[in-house]
PDB file of N, CA and C in Angstrom:
ATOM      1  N   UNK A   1     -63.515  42.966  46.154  1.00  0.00           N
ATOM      2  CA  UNK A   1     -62.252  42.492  46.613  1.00  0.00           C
ATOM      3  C   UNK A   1     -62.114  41.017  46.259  1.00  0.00           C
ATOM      4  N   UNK A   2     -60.584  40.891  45.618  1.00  0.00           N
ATOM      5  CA  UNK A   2     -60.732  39.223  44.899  1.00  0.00           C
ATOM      6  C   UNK A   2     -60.114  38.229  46.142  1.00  0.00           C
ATOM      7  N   UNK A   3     -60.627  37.300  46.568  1.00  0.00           N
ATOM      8  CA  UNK A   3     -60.679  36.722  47.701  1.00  0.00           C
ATOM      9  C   UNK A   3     -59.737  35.443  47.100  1.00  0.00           C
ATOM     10  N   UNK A   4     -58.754  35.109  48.297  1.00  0.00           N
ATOM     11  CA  UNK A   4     -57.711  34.331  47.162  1.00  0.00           C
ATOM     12  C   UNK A   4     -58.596  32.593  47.770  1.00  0.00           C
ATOM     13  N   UNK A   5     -57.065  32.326  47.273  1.00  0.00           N
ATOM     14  CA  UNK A   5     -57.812  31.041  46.602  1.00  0.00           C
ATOM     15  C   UNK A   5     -58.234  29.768  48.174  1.00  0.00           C
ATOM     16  N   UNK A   6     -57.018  30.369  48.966  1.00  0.00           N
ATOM     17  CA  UNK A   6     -57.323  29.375  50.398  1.00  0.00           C
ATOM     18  C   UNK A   6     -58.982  29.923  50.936  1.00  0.00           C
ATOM     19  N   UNK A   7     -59.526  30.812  51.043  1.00  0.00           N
ATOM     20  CA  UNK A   7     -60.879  31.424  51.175  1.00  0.00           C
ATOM     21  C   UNK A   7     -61.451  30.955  50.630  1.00  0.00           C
ATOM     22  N   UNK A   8     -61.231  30.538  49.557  1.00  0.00           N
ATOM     23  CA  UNK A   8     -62.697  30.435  48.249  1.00  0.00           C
ATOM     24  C   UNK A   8     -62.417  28.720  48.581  1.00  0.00           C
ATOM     25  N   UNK A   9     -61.217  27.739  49.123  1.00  0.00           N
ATOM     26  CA  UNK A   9     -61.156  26.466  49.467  1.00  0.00           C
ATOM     27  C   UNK A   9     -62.056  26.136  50.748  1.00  0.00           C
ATOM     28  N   UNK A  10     -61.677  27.344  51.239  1.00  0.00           N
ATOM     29  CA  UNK A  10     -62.669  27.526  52.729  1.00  0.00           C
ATOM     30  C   UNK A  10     -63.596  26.952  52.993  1.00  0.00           C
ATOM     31  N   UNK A  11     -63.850  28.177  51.737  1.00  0.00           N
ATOM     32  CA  UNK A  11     -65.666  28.730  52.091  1.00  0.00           C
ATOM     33  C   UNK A  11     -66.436  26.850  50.919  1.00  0.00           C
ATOM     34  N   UNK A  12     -65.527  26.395  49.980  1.00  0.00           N
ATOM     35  CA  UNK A  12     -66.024  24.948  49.694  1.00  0.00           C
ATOM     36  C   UNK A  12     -66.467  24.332  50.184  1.00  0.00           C
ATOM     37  N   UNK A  13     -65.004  23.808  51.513  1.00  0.00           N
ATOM     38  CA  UNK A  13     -65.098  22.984  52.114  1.00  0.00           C
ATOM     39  C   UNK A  13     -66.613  23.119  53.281  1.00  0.00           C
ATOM     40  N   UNK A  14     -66.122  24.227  53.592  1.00  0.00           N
ATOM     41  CA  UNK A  14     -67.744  24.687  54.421  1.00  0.00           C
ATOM     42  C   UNK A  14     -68.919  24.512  53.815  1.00  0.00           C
ATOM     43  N   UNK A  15     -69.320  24.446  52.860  1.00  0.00           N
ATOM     44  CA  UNK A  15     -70.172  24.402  51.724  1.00  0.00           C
ATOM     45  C   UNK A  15     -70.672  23.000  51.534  1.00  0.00           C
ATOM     46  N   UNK A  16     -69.473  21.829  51.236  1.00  0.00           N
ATOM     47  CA  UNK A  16     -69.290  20.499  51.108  1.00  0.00           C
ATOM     48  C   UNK A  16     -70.065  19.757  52.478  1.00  0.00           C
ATOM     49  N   UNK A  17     -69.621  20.538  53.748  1.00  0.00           N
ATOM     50  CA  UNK A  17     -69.680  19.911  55.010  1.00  0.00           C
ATOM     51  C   UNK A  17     -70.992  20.066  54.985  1.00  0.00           C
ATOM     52  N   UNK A  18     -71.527  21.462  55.186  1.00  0.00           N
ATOM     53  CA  UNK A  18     -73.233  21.430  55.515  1.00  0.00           C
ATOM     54  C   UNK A  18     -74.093  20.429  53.950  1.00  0.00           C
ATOM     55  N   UNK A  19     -73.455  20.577  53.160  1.00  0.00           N
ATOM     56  CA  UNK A  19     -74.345  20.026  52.080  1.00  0.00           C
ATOM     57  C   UNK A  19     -74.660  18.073  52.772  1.00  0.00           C
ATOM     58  N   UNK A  20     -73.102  18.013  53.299  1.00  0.00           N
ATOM     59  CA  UNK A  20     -72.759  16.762  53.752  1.00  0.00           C
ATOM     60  C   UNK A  20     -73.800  16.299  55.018  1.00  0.00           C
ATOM     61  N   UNK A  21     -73.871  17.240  55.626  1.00  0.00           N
ATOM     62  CA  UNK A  21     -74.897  17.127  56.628  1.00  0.00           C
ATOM     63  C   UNK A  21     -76.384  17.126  56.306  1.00  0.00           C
ATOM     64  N   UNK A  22     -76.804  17.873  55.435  1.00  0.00           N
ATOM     65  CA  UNK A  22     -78.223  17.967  54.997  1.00  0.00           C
ATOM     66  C   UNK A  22     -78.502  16.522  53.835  1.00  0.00           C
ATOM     67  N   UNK A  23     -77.438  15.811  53.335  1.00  0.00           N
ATOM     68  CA  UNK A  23     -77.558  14.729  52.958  1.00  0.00           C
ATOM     69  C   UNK A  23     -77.808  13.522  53.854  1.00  0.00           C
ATOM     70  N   UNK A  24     -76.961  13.478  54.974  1.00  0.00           N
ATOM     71  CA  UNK A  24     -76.919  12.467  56.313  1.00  0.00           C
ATOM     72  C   UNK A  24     -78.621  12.386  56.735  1.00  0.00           C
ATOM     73  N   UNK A  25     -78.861  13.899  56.887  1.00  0.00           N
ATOM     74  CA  UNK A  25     -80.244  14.305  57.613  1.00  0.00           C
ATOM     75  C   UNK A  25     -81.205  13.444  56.835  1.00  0.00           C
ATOM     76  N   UNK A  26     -80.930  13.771  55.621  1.00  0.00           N
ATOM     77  CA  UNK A  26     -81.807  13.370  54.798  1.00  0.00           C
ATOM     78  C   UNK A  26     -81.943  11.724  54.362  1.00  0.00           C
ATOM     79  N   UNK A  27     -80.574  10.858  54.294  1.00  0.00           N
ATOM     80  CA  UNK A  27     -80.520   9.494  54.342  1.00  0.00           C
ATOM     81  C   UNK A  27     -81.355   8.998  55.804  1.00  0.00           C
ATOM     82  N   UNK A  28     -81.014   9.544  56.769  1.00  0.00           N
ATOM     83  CA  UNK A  28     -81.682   9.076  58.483  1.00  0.00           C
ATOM     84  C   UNK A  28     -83.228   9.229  58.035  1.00  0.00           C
ATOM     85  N   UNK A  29     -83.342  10.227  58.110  1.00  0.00           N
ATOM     86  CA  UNK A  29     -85.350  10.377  57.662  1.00  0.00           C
ATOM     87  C   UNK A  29     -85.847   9.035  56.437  1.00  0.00           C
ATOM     88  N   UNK A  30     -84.735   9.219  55.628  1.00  0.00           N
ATOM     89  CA  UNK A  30     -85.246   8.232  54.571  1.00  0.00           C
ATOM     90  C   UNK A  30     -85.624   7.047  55.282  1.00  0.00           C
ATOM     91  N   UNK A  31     -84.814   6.613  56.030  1.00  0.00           N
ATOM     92  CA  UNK A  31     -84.135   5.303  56.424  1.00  0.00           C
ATOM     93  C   UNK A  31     -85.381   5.287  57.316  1.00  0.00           C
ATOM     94  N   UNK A  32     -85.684   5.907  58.320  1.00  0.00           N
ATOM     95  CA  UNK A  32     -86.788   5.851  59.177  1.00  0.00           C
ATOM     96  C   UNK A  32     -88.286   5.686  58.691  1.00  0.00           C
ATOM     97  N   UNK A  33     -88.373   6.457  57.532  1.00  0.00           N
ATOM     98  CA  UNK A  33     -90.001   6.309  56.660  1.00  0.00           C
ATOM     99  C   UNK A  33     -90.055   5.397  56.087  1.00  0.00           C
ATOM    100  N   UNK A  34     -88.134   4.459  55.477  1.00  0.00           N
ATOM    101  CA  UNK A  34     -88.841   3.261  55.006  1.00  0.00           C
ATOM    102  C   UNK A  34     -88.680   2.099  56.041  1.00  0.00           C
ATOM    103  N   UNK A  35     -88.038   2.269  57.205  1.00  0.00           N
ATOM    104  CA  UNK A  35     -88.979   1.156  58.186  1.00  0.00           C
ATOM    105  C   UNK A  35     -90.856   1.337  58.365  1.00  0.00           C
ATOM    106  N   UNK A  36     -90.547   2.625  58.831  1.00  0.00           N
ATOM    107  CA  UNK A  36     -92.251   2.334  58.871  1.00  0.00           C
ATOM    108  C   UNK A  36     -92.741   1.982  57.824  1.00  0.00           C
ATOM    109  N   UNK A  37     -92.467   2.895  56.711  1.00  0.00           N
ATOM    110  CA  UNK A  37     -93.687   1.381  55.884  1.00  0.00           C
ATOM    111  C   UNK A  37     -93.495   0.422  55.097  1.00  0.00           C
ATOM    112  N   UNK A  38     -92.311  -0.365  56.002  1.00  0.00           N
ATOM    113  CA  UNK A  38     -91.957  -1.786  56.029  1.00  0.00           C
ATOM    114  C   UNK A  38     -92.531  -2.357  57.361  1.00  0.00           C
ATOM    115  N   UNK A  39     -92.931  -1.396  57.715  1.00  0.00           N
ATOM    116  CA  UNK A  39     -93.637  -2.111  59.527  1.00  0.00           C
ATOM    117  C   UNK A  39     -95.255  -2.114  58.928  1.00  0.00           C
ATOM    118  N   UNK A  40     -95.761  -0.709  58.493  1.00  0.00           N
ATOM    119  CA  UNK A  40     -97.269  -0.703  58.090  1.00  0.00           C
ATOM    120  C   UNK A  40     -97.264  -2.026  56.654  1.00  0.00           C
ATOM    121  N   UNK A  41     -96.752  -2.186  55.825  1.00  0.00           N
ATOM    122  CA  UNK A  41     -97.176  -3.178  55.030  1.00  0.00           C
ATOM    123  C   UNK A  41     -96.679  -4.492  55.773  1.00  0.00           C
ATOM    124  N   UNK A  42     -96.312  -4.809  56.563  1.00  0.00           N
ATOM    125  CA  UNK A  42     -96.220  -6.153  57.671  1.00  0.00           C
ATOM    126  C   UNK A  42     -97.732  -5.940  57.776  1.00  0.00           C
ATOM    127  N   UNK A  43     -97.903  -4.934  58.526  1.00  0.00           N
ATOM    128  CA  UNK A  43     -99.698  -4.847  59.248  1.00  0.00           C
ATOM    129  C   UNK A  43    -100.661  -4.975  58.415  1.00  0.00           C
ATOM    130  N   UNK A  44    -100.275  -4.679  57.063  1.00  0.00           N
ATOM    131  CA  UNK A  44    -101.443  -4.507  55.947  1.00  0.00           C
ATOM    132  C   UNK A  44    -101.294  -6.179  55.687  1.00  0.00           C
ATOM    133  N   UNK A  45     -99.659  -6.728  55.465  1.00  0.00           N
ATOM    134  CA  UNK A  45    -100.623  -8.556  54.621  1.00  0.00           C
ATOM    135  C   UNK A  45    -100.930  -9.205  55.702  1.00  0.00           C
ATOM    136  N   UNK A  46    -100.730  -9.161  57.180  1.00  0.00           N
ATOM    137  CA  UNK A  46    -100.902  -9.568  57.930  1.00  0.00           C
ATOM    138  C   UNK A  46    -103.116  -9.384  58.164  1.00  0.00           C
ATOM    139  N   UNK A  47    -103.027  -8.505  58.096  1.00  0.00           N
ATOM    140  CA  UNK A  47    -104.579  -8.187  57.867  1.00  0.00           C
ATOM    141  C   UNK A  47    -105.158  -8.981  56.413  1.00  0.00           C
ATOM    142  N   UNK A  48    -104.338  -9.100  55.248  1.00  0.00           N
ATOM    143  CA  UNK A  48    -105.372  -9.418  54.306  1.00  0.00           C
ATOM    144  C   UNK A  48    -104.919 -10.934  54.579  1.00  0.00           C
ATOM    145  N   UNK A  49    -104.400 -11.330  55.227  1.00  0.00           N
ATOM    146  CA  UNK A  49    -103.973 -12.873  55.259  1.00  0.00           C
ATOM    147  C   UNK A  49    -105.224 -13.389  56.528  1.00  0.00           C
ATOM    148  N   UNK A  50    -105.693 -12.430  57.494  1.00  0.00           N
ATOM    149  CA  UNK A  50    -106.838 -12.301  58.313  1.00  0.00           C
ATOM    150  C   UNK A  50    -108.254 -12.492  57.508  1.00  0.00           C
ATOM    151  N   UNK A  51    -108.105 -11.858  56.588  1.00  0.00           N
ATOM    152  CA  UNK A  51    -109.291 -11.224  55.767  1.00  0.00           C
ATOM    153  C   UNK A  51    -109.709 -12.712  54.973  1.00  0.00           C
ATOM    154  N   UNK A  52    -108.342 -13.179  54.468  1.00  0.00           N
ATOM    155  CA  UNK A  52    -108.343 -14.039  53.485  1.00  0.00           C
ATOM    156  C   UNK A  52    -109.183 -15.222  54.363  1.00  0.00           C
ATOM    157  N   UNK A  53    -108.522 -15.681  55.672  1.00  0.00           N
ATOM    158  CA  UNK A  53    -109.075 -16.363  56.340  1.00  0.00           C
ATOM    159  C   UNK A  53    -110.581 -16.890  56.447  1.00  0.00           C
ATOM    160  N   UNK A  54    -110.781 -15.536  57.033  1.00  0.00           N
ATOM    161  CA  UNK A  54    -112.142 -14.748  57.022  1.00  0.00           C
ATOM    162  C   UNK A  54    -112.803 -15.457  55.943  1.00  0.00           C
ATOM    163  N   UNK A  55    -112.566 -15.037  55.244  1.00  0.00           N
ATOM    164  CA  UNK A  55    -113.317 -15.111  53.534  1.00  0.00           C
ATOM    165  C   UNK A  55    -113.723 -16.821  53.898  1.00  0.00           C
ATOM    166  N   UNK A  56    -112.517 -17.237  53.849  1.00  0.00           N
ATOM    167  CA  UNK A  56    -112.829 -18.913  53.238  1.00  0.00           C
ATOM    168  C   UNK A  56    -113.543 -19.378  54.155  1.00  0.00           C
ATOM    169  N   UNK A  57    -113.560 -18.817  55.743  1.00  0.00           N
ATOM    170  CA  UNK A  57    -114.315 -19.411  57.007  1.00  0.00           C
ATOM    171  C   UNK A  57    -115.862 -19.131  56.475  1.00  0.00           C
ATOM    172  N   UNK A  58    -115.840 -18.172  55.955  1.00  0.00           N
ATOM    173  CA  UNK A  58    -117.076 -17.670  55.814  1.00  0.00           C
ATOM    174  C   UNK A  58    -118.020 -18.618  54.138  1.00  0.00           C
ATOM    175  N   UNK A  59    -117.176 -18.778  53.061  1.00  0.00           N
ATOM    176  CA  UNK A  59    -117.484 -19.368  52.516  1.00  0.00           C
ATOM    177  C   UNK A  59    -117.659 -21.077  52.411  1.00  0.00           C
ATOM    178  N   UNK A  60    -117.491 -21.358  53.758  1.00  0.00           N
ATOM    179  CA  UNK A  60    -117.674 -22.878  54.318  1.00  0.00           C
ATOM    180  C   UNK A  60    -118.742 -22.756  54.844  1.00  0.00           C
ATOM    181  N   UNK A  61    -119.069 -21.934  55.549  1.00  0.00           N
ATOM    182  CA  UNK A  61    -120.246 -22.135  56.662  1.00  0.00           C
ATOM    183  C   UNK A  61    -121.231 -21.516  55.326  1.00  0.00           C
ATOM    184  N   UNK A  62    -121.123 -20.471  54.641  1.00  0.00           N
ATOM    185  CA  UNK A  62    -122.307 -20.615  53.547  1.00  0.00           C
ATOM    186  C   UNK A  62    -122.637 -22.012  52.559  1.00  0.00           C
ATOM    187  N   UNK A  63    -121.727 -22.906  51.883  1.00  0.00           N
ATOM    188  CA  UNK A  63    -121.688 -24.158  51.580  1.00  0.00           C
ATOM    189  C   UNK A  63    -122.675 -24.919  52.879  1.00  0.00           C
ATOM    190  N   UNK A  64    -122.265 -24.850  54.103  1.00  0.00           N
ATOM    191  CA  UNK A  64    -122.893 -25.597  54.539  1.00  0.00           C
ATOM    192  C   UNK A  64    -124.095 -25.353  54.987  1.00  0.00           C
ATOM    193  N   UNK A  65    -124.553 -23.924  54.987  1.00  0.00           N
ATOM    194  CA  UNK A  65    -125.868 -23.500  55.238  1.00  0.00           C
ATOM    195  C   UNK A  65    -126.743 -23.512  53.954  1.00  0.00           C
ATOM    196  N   UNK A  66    -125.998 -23.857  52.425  1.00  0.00           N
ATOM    197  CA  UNK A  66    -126.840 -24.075  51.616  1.00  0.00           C
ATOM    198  C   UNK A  66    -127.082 -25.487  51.151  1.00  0.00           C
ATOM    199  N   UNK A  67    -126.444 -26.546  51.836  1.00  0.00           N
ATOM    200  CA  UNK A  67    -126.692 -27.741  52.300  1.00  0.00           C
ATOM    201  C   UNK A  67    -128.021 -28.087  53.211  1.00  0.00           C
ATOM    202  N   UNK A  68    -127.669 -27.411  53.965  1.00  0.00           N
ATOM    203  CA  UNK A  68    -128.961 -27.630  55.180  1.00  0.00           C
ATOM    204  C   UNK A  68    -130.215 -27.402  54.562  1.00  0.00           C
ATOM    205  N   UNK A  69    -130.106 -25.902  53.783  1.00  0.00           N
ATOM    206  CA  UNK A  69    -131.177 -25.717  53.057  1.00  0.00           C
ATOM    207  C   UNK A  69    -131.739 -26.543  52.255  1.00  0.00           C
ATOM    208  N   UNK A  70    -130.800 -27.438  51.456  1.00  0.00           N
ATOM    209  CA  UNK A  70    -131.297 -28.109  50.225  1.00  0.00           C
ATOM    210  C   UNK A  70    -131.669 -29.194  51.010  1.00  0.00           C
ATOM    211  N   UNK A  71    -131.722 -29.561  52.331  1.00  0.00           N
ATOM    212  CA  UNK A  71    -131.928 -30.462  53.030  1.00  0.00           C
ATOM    213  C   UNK A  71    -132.884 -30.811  53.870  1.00  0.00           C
ATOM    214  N   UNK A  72    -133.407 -29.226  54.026  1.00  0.00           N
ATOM    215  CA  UNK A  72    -134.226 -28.823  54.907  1.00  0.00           C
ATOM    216  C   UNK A  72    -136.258 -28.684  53.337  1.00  0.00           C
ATOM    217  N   UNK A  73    -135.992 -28.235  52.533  1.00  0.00           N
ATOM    218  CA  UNK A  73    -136.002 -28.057  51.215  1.00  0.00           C
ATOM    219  C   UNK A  73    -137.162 -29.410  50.911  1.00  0.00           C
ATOM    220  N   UNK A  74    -135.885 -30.631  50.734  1.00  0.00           N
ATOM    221  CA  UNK A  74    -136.155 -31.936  50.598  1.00  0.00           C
ATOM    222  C   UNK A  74    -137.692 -32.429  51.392  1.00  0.00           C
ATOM    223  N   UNK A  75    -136.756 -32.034  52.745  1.00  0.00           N
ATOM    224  CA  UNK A  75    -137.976 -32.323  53.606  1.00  0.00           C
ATOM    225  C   UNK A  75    -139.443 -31.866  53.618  1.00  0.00           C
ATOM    226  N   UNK A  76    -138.768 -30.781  53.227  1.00  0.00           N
ATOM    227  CA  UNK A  76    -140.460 -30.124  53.679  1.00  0.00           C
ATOM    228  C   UNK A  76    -141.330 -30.515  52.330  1.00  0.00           C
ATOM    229  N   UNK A  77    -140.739 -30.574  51.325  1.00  0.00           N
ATOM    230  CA  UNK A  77    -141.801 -31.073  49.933  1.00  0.00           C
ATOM    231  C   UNK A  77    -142.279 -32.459  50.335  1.00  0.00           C
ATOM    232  N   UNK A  78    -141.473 -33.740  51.558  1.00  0.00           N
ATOM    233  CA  UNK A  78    -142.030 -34.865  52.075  1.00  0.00           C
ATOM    234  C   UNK A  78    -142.957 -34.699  52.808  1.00  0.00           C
ATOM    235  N   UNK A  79    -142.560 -33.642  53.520  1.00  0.00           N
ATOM    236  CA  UNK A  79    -144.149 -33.285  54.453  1.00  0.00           C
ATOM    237  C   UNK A  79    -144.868 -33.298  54.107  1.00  0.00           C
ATOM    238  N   UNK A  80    -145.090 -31.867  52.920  1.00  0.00           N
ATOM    239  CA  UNK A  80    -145.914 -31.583  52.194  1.00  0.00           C
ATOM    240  C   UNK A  80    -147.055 -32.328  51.820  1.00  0.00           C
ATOM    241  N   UNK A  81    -146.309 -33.231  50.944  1.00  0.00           N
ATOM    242  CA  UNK A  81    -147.227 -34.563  50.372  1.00  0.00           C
ATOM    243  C   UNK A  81    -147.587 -35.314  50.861  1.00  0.00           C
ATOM    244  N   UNK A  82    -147.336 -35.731  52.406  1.00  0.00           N
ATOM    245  CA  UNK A  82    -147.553 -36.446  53.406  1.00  0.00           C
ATOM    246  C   UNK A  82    -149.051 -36.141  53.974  1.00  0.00           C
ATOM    247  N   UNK A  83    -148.877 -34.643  53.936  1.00  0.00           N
ATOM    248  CA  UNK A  83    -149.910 -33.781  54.795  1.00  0.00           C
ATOM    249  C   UNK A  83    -150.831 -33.841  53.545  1.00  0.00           C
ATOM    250  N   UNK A  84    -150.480 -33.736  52.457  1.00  0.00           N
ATOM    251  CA  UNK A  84    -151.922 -33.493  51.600  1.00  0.00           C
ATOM    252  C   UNK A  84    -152.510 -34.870  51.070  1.00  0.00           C
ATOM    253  N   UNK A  85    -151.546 -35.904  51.316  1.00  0.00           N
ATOM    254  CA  UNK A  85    -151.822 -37.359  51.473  1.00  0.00           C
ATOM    255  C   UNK A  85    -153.058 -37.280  52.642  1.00  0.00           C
ATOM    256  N   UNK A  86    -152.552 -37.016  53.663  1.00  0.00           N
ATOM    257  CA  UNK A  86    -153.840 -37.337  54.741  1.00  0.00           C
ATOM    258  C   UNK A  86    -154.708 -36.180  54.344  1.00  0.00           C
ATOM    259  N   UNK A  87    -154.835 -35.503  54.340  1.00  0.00           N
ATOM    260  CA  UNK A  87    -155.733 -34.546  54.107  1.00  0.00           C
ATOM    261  C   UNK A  87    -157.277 -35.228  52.798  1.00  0.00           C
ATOM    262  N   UNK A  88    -156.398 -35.731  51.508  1.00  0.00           N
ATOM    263  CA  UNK A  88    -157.163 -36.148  51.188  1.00  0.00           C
ATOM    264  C   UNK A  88    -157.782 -37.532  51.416  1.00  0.00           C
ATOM    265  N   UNK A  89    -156.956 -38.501  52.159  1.00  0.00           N
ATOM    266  CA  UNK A  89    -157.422 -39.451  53.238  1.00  0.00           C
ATOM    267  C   UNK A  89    -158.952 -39.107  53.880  1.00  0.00           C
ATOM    268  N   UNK A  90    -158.662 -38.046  54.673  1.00  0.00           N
ATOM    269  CA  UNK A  90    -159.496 -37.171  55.454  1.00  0.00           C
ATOM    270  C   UNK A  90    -161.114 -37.449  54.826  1.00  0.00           C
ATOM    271  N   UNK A  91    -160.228 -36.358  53.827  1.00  0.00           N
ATOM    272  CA  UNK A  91    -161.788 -35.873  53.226  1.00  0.00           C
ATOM    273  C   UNK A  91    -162.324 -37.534  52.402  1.00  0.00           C
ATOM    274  N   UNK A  92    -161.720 -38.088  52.095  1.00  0.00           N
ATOM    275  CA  UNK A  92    -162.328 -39.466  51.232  1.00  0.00           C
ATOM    276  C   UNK A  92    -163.150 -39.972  52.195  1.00  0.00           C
ATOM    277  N   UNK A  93    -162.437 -40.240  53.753  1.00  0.00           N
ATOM    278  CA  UNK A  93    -163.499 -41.413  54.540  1.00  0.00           C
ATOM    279  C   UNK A  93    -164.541 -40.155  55.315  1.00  0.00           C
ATOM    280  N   UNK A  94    -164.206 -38.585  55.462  1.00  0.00           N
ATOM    281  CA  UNK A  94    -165.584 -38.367  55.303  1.00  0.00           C
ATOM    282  C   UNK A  94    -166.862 -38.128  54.815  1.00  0.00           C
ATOM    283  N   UNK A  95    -165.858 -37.591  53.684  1.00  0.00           N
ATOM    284  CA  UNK A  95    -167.062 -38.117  52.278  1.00  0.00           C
ATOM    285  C   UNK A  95    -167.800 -39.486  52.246  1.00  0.00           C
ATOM    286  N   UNK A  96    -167.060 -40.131  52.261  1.00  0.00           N
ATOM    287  CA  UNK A  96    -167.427 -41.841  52.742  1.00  0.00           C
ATOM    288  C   UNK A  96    -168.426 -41.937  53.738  1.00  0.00           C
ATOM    289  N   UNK A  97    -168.199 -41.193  54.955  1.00  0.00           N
ATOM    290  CA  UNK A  97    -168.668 -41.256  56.065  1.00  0.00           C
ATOM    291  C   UNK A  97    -170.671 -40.348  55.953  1.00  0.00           C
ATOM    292  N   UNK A  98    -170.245 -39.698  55.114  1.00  0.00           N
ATOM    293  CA  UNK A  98    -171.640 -38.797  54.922  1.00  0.00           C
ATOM    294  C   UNK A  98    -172.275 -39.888  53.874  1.00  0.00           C
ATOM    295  N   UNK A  99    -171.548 -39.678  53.258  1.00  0.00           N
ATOM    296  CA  UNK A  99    -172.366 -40.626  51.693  1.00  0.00           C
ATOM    297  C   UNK A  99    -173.076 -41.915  52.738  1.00  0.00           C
ATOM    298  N   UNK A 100    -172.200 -42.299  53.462  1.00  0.00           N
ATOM    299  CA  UNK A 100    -173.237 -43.771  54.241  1.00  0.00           C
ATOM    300  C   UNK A 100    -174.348 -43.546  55.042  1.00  0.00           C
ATOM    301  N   UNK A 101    -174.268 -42.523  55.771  1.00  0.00           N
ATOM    302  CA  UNK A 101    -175.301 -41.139  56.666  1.00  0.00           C
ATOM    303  C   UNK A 101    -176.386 -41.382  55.591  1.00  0.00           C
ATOM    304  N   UNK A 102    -176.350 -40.360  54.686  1.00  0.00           N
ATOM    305  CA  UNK A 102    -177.185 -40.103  53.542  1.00  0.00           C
ATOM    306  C   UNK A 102    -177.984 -41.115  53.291  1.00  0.00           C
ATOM    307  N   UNK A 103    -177.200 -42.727  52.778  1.00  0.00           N
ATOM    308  CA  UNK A 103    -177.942 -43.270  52.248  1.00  0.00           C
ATOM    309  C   UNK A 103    -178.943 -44.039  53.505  1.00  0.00           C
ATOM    310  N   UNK A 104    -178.210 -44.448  55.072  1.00  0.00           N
ATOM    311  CA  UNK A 104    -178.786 -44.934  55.783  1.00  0.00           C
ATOM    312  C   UNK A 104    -179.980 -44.134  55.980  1.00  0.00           C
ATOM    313  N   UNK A 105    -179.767 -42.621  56.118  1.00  0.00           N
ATOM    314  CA  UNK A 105    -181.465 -41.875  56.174  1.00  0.00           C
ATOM    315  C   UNK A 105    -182.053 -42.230  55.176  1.00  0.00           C
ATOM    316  N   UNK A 106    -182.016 -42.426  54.013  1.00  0.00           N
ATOM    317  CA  UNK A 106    -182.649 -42.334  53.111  1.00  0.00           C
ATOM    318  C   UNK A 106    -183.516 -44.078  52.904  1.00  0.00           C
ATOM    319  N   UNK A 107    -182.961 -45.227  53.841  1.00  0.00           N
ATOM    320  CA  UNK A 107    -183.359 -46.132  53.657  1.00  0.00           C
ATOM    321  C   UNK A 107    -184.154 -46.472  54.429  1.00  0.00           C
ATOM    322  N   UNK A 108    -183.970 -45.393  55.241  1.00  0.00           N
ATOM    323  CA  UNK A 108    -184.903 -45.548  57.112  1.00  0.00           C
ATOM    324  C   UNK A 108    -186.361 -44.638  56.493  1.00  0.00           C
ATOM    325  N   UNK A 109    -186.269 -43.976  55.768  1.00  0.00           N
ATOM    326  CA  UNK A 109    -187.527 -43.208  55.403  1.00  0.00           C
ATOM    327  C   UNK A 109    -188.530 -44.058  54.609  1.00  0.00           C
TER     328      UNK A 109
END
């Protein structure tokens, strides 16, 4: 049966409307997924701007802990030589100290 022409305008317009609606539906959802991830990438540079922080806090206090080291470093090679300074101090005046032993027995005999 040939369905005239106000029907077939009808059944368009009906056609037009829901299409019209499943477009709306579909702009709202859009519109909503791209706030959120216009909200999640807020949270994401907000974190690497944390991170970044982070980083440089962290690469100061290593600078300055490899300061200390080279400082700490310094020192201890002063010790070092300090200590093996006396050490052979040590042993000279007791070497010294025997060698005079030695010869005093040896002059008493």
């Amino acid at each position: 049966m040939a369905k005239s022409q106000a029907e077939q305008l009808e059944r368009l317009d009906s056609r037009i409307d829901n299409l019209t609606l499943v477009v709306e539906r579909l702009l709202t959802r859009s519109e909503l997924q791209i706030e959120q991830l216009q909200e999640q990438l807020k949270d994401i540079l907000a974190s690497i701007r944390e991170l970044n922080l982070s980083g440089s806090r962290l690469a100061e206090r290593v600078a300055a802990l490899e300061q200390r080291c080279a400082a700490l470093e310094k020192l201890s090679d002063r010790g070092w030589g300090l200590g093996q300074a006396v050490i052979v101090s040590a042993i000279s005046m007791i070497g010294g100290a025997l060698l005079s032993l030695l010869i005093q027995s040896a002059i008493k005999k």
